[in-house]
Protein backbone atom coordinates (compact mmCIF):
# COMPACT_ATOMS: atom_id res chain seq x y z
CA UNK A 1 -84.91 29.29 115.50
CA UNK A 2 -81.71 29.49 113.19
CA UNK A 3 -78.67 28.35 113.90
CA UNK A 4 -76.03 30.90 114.83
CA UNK A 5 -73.15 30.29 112.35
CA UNK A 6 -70.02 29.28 113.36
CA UNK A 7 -66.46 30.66 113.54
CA UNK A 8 -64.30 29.27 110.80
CA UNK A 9 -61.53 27.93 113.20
CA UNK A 10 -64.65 25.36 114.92
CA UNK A 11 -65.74 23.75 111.42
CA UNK A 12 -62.58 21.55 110.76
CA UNK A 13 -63.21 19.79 114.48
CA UNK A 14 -67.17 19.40 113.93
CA UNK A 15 -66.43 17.26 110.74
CA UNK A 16 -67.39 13.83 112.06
CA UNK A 17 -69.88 12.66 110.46
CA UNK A 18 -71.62 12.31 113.45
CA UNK A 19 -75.40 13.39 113.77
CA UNK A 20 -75.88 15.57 116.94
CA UNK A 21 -79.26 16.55 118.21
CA UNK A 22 -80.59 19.99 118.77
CA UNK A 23 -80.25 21.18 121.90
CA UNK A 24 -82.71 23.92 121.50
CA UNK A 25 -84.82 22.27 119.07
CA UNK A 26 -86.21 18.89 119.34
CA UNK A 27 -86.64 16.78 115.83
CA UNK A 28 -83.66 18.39 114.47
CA UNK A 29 -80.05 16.51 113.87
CA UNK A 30 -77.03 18.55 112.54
CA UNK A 31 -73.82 16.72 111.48
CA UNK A 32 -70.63 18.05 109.55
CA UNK A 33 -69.65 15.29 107.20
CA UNK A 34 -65.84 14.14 106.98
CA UNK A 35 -63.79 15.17 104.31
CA UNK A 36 -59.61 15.34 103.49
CA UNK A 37 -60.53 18.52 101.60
CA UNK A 38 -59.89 21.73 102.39
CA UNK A 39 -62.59 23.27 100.43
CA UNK A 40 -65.83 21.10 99.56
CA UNK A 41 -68.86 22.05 98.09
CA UNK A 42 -72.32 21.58 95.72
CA UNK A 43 -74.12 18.58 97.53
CA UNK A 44 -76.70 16.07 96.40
CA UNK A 45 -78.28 13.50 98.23
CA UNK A 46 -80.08 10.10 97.46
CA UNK A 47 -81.20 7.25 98.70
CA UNK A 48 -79.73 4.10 97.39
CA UNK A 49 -82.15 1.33 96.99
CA UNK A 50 -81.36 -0.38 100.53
CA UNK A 51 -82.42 2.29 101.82
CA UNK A 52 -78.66 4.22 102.44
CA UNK A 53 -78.43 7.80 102.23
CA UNK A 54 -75.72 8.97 100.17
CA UNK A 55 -74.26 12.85 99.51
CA UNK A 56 -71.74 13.37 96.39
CA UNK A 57 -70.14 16.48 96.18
CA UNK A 58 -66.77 18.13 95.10
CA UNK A 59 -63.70 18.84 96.82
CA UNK A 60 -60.22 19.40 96.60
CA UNK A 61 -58.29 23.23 97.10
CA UNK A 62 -60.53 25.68 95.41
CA UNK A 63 -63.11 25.09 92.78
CA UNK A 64 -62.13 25.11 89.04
CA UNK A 65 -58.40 23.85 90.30
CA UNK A 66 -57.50 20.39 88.78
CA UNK A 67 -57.47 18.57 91.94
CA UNK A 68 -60.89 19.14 92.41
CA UNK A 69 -62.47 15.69 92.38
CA UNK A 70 -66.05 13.97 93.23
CA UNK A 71 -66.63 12.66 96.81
CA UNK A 72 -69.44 10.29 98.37
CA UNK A 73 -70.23 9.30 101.83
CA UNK A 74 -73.02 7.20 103.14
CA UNK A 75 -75.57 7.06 106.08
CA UNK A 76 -76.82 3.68 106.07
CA UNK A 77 -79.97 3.08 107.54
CA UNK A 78 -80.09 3.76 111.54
CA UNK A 79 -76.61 4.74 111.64
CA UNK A 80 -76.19 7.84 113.55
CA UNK A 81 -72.73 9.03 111.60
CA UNK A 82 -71.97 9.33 108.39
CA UNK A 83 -68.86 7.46 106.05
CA UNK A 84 -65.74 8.58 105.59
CA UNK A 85 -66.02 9.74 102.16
CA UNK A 86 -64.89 7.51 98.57
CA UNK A 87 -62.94 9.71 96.10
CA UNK A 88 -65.50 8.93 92.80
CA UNK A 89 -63.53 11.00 90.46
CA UNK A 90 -59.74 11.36 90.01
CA UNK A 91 -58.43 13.12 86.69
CA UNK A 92 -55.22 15.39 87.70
CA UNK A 93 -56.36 17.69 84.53
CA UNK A 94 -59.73 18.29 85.16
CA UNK A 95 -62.14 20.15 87.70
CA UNK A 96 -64.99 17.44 88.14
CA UNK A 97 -67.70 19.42 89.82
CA UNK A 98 -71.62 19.29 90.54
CA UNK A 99 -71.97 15.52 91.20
CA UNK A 100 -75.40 14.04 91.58
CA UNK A 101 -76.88 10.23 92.23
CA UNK A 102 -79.39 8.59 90.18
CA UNK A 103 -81.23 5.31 90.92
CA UNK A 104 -82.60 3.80 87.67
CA UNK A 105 -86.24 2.42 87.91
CA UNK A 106 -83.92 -1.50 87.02
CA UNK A 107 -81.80 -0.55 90.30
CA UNK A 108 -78.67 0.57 88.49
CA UNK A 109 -77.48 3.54 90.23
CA UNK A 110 -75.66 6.63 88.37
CA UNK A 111 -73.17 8.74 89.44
CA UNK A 112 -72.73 12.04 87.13
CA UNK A 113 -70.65 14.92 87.49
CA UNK A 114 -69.09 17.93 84.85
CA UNK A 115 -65.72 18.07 83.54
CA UNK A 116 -63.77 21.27 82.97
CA UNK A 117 -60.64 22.82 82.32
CA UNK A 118 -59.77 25.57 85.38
CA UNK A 119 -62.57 28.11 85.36
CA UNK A 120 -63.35 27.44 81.65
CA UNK A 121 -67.36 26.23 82.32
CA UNK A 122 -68.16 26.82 78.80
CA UNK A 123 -65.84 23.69 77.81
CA UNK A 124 -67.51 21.86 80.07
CA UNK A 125 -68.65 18.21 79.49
CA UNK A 126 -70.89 15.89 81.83
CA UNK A 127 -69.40 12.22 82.86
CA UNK A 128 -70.67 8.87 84.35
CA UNK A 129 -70.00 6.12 86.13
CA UNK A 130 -72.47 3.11 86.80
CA UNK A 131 -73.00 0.79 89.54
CA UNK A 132 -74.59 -2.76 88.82
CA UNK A 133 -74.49 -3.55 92.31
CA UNK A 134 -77.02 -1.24 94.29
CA UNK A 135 -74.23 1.48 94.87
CA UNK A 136 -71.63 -0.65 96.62
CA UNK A 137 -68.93 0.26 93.43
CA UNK A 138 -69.10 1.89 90.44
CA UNK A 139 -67.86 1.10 86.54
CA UNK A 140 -65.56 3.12 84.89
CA UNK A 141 -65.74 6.71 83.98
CA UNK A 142 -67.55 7.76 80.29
CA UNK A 143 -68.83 10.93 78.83
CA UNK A 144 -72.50 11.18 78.83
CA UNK A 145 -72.21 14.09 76.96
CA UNK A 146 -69.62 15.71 75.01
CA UNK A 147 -71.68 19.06 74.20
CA UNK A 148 -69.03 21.82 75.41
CA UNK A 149 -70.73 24.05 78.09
CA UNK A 150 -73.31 21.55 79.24
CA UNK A 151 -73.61 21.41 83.00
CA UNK A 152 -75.59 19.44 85.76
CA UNK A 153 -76.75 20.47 88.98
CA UNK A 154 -79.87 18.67 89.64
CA UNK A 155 -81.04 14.56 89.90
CA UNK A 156 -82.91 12.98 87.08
CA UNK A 157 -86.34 12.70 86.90
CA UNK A 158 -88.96 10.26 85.50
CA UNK A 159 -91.89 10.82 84.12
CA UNK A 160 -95.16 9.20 83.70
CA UNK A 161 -94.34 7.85 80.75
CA UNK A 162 -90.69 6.36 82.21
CA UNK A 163 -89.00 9.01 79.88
CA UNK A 164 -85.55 10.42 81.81
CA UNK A 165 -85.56 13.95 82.22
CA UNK A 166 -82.07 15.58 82.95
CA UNK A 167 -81.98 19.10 83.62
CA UNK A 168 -78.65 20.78 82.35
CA UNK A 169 -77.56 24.16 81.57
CA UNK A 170 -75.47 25.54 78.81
CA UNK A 171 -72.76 28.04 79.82
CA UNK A 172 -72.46 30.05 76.86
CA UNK A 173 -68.94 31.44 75.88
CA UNK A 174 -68.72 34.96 74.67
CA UNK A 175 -66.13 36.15 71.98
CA UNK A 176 -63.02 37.91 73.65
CA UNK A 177 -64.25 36.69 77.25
CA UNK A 178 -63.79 34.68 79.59
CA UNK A 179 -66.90 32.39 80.67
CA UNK A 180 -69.04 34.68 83.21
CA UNK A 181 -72.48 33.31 83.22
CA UNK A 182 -74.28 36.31 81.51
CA UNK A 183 -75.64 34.06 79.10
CA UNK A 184 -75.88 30.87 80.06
CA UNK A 185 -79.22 29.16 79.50
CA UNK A 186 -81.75 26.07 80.36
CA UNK A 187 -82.71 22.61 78.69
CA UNK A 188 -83.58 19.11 79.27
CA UNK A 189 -81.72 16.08 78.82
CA UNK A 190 -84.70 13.33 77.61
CA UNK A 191 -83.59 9.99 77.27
CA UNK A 192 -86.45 7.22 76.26
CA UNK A 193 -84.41 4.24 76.64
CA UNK A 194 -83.10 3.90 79.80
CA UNK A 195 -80.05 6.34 79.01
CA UNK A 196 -78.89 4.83 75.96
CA UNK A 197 -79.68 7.56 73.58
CA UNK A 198 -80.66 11.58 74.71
CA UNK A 199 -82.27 14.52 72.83
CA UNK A 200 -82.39 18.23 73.72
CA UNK A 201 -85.00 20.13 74.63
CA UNK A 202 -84.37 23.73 75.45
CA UNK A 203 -86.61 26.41 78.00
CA UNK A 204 -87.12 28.83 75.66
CA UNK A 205 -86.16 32.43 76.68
CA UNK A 206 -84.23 30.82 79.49
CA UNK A 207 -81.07 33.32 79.30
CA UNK A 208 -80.26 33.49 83.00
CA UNK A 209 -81.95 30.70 83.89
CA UNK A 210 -79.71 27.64 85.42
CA UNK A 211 -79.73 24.67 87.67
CA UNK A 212 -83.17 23.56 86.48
CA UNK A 213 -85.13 21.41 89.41
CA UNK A 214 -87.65 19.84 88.18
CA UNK A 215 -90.87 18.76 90.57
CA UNK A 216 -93.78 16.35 89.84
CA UNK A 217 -97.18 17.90 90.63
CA UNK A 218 -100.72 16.70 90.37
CA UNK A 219 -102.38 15.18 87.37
CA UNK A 220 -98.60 14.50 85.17
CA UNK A 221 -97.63 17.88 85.37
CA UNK A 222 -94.20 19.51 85.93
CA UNK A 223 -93.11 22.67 86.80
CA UNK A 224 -89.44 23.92 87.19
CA UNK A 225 -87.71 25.86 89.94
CA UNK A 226 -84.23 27.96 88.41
CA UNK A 227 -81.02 29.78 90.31
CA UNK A 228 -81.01 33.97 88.36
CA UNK A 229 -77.90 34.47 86.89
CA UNK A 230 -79.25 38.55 87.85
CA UNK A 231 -79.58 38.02 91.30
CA UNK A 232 -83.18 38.60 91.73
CA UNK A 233 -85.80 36.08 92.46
CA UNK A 234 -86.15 32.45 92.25
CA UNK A 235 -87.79 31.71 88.82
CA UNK A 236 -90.60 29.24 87.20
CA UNK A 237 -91.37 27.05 84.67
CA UNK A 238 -93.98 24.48 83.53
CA UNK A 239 -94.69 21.58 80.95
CA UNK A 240 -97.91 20.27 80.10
CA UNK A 241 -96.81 17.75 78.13
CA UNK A 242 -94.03 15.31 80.49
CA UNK A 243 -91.36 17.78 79.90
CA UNK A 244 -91.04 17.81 76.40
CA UNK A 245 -92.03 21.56 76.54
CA UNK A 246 -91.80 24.48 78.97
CA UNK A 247 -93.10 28.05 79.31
CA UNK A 248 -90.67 30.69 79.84
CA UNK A 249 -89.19 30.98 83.16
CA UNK A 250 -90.93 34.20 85.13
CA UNK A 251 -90.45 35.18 89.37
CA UNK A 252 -91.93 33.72 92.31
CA UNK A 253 -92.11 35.16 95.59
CA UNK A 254 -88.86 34.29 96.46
CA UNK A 255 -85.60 36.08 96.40
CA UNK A 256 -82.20 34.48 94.69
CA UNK A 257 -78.58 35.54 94.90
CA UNK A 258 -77.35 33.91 91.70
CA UNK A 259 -76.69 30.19 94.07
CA UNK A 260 -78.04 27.27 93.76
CA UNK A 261 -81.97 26.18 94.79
CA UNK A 262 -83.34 22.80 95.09
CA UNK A 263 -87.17 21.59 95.01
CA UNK A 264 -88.60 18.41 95.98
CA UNK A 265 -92.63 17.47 96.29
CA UNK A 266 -93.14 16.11 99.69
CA UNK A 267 -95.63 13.18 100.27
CA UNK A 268 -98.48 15.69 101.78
CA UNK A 269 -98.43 17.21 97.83
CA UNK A 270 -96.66 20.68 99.13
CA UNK A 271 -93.24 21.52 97.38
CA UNK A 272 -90.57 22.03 99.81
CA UNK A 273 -87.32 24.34 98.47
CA UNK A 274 -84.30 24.78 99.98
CA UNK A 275 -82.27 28.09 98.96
CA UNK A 276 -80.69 31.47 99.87
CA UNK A 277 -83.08 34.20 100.93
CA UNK A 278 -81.27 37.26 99.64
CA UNK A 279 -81.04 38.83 96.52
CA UNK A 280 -79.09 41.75 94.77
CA UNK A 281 -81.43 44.23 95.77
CA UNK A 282 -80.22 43.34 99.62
CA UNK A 283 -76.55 43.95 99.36
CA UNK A 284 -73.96 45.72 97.16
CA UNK A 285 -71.43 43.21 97.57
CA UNK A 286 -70.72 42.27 94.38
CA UNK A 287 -67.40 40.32 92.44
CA UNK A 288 -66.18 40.06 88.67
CA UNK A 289 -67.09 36.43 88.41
CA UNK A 290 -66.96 32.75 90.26
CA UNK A 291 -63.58 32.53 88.38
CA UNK A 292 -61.66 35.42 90.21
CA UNK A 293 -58.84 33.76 91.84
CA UNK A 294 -57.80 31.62 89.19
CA UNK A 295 -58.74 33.69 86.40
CA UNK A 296 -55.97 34.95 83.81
CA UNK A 297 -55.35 32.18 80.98
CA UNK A 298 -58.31 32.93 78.42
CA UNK A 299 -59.41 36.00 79.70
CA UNK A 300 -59.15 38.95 77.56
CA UNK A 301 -60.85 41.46 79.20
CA UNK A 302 -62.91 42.67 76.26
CA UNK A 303 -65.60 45.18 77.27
CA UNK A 304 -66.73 45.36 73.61
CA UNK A 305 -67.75 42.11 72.89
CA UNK A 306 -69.57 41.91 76.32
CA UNK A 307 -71.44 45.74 75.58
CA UNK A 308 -75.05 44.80 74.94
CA UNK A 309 -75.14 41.67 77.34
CA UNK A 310 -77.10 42.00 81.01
CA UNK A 311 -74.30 41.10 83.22
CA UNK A 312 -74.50 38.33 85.76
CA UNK A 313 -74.29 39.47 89.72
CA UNK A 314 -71.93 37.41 91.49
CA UNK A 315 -70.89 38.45 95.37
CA UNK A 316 -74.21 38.57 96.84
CA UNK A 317 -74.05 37.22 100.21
CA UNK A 318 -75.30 33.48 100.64
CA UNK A 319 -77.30 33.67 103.37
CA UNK A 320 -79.20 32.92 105.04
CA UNK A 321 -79.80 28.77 104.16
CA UNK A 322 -83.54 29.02 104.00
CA UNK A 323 -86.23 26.32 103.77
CA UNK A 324 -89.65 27.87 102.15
CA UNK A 325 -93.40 25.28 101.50
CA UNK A 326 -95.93 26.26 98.49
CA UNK A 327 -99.23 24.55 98.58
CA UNK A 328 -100.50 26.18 95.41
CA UNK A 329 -97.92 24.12 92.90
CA UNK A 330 -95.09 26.63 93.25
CA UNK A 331 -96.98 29.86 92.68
CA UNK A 332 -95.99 31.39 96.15
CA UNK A 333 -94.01 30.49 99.26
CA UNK A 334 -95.74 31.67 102.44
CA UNK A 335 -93.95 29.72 104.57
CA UNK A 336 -90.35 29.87 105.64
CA UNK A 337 -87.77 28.60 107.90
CA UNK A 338 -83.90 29.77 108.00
CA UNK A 339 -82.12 26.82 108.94
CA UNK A 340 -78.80 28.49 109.72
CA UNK A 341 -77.88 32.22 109.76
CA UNK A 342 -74.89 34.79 109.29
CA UNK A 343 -73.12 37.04 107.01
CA UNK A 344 -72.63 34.92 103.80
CA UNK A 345 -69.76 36.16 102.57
CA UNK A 346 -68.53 34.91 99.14
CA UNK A 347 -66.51 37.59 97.90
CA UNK A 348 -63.43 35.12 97.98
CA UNK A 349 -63.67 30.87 97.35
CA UNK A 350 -60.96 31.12 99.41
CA UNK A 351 -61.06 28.13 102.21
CA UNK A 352 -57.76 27.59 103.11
CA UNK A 353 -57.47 30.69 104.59
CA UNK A 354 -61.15 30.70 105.53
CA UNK A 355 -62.03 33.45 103.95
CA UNK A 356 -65.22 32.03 102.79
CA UNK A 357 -68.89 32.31 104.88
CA UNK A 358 -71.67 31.07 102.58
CA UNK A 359 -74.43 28.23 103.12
CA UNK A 360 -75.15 27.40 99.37
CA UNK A 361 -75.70 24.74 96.94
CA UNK A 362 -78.41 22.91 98.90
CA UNK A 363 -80.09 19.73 98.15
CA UNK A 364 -83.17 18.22 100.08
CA UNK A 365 -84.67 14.94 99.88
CA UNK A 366 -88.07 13.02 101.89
CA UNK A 367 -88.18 9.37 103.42
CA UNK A 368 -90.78 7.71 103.78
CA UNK A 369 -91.10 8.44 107.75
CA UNK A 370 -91.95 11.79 106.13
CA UNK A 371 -88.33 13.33 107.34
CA UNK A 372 -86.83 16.02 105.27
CA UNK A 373 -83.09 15.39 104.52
CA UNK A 374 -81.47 18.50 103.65
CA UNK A 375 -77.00 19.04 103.13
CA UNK A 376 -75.39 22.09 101.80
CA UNK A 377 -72.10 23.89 102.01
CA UNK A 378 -70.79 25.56 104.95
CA UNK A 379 -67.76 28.32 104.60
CA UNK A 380 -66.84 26.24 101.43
CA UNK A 381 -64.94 24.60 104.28
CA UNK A 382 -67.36 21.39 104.99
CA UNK A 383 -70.88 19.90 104.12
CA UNK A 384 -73.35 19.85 106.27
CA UNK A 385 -76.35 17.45 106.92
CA UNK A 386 -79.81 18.49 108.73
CA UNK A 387 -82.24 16.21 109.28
CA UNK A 388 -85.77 17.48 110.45
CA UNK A 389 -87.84 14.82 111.70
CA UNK A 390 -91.93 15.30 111.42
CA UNK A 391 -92.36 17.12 114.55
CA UNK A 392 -90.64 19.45 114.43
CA UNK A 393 -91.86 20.49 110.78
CA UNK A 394 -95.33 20.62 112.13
CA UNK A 395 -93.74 22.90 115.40
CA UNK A 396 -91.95 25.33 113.28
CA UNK A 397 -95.12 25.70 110.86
């Protein structure tokens, strides 16, 4: 059973922090984290290494604004409501966006997040700040990489060999244009010293192809889940070789709206992703670009330079907030569970006036109780946290 969305006048009330049990289904625990934003969005969680839960994400007025900034709140273990939230990021001139934690195998913990000017992703840059003491604060803020365009969305992996691979994307500009997406493409961030030094590798023919998730499978392998730019299915990726190199993205069985996915391997070996199940094909609702409210500065309107490109589809509702299982490494996703349910709307980032009705931007993680974590955006208006203990994965399979 999905949850039956909300009106937008009940979300600023439900935003606690405080994890509420199902009353219609038992091993399930909803909570709307606190926030002094009006519009918040993009979460990622981790686990710190005591064992807290943490969820970074951005808020502020409306993303791409300059007071966007990076939030974090905690659940610490057996707490039943979350922290008010710590303002991570604080530069008046700058959208900071797409935050995401990262415990290093010697216990320092990362915080990174992107750094743009208004709706200007292609100048993007990624920052970081790092914590010596388990989480509790954080170091000053440097750029991790000064590469314009390069983006974040998903955590840092490790590899067999204890290489660090960060999945970025690189939103391409286009002459005459403003940044739309059309051509943005994938890569990897690989660092073998800890973070000291990086090289890129890049998917090849990736064009489309963002917010890379990387998952462990069996015998060292990797494979690679990716958001469409088009707005048609969830795509796929693999290295045989620790991430180094990757095949060209192709479809699974799963549809995408152009919004975020995120993949995890659970501890029974299947690969749980959280994501929208809705596509272009499902709905005409369609808008110029992310950047439509704020757009002007920069944008030139050129249809020439822009002739020959395969637009990107933005507008397509985001909805519902699925949760889909593959036992077969990623191949297919017979399985699927829609953990909350309703129009989607995202013609308009508009959340002061509550314009806005998407789920997006999930993220998922597993304990070690063999709970899945999973927090996403609601209405652009608040996160929200589900946890879904064991039994009730095993009732709703």
């Amino acid at each position: 059973m999905a949850y039956t969305a909300l009106e937008p006048h009940e979300v600023p009330s439900r935003m606690t922090g405080e994890m509420v049990p199902s009353p219609t289904e038992p091993g399930r625990y909803d909570a709307y984290l606190p926030s002094p934003c009006v519009q918040n969005h993009a979460a990622n969680l981790s686990f710190l290494p005591d064992g807290t839960l943490t969820c970074v994400w951005f808020g502020g007025t409306m993303e791409g604004m300059g007071d966007i900034s990076v939030y974090m709140s905690r659940l610490e273990p057996g707490a039943r409501r979350w922290t008010n939230p710590e303002k991570m990021s604080d530069d008046p001139q700058k959208s900071e966006q797409n935050p995401l934690i990262f415990t290093a195998p010697d216990g320092r913990v990362w915080l990174l997040f992107t750094s743009q000017t208004s709706g200007h992703q292609d100048g993007a840059v990624v920052k970081r700040r790092i914590s010596e003491d388990g989480g509790k604060s954080f170091g000053p803020t440097e750029v991790l990489c000064d590469i314009p365009g390069t983006f974040v969305r998903q955590p840092i992996i490790v590899n067999g060999a204890g290489d660090w691979l960060l999945p970025i994307f690189r939103c391409m500009g286009e002459a005459g244009r403003r940044w739309t997406g059309a051509i943005d493409r994938a890569a990897v961030l690989i660092s073998r010293d800890q973070g000291k030094a990086w090289t890129m590798a890049e998917v090849p023919d990736s064009t489309g192809a963002v917010h890379m998730s990387i998952v462990p499978v069996e015998n060292g392998a990797l494979v690679a889940f990716y958001r469409n730019r088009f707005a048609t299915h969830v795509l796929r990726s693999q290295s045989s070789d620790a991430g180094t190199h990757w095949t060209a993205p192709e479809p699974v069985d799963l549809p995408n709206n152009n919004s975020s996915i995120q993949a995890i391997r659970m501890k029974n070996g299947a690969i749980a992703m959280v994501y929208n199940h809705s596509n272009a094909s499902m709905s005409d609702a369609r808008r110029h670009s992310l950047y439509d409210e704020i757009e002007g500065e920069g944008d030139s309107g050129s249809a020439e330079a822009v002739a020959s490109a395969r637009p990107a589809v933005w507008g397509v509702p985001r909805a519902p907030l699925s949760l889909a299982f593959s036992t077969d490494g990623g191949r297919t996703f017979p399985r699927r569970i829609d953990l909350d349910t309703g129009d989607g709307y995202c013609l308009s980032n508009n959340s002061k006036d509550s314009l806005n009705r998407e789920f997006s931007y999930p993220s998922i993680v597993e304990d070690a109780e063999g709970r899945l974590h999973v927090a996403y955006t609601y209405f652009r208006r608040a996160i929200k946290y589900v946890r879904l203990d064991p039994d009730f994965l095993e009732r709703a399979s």
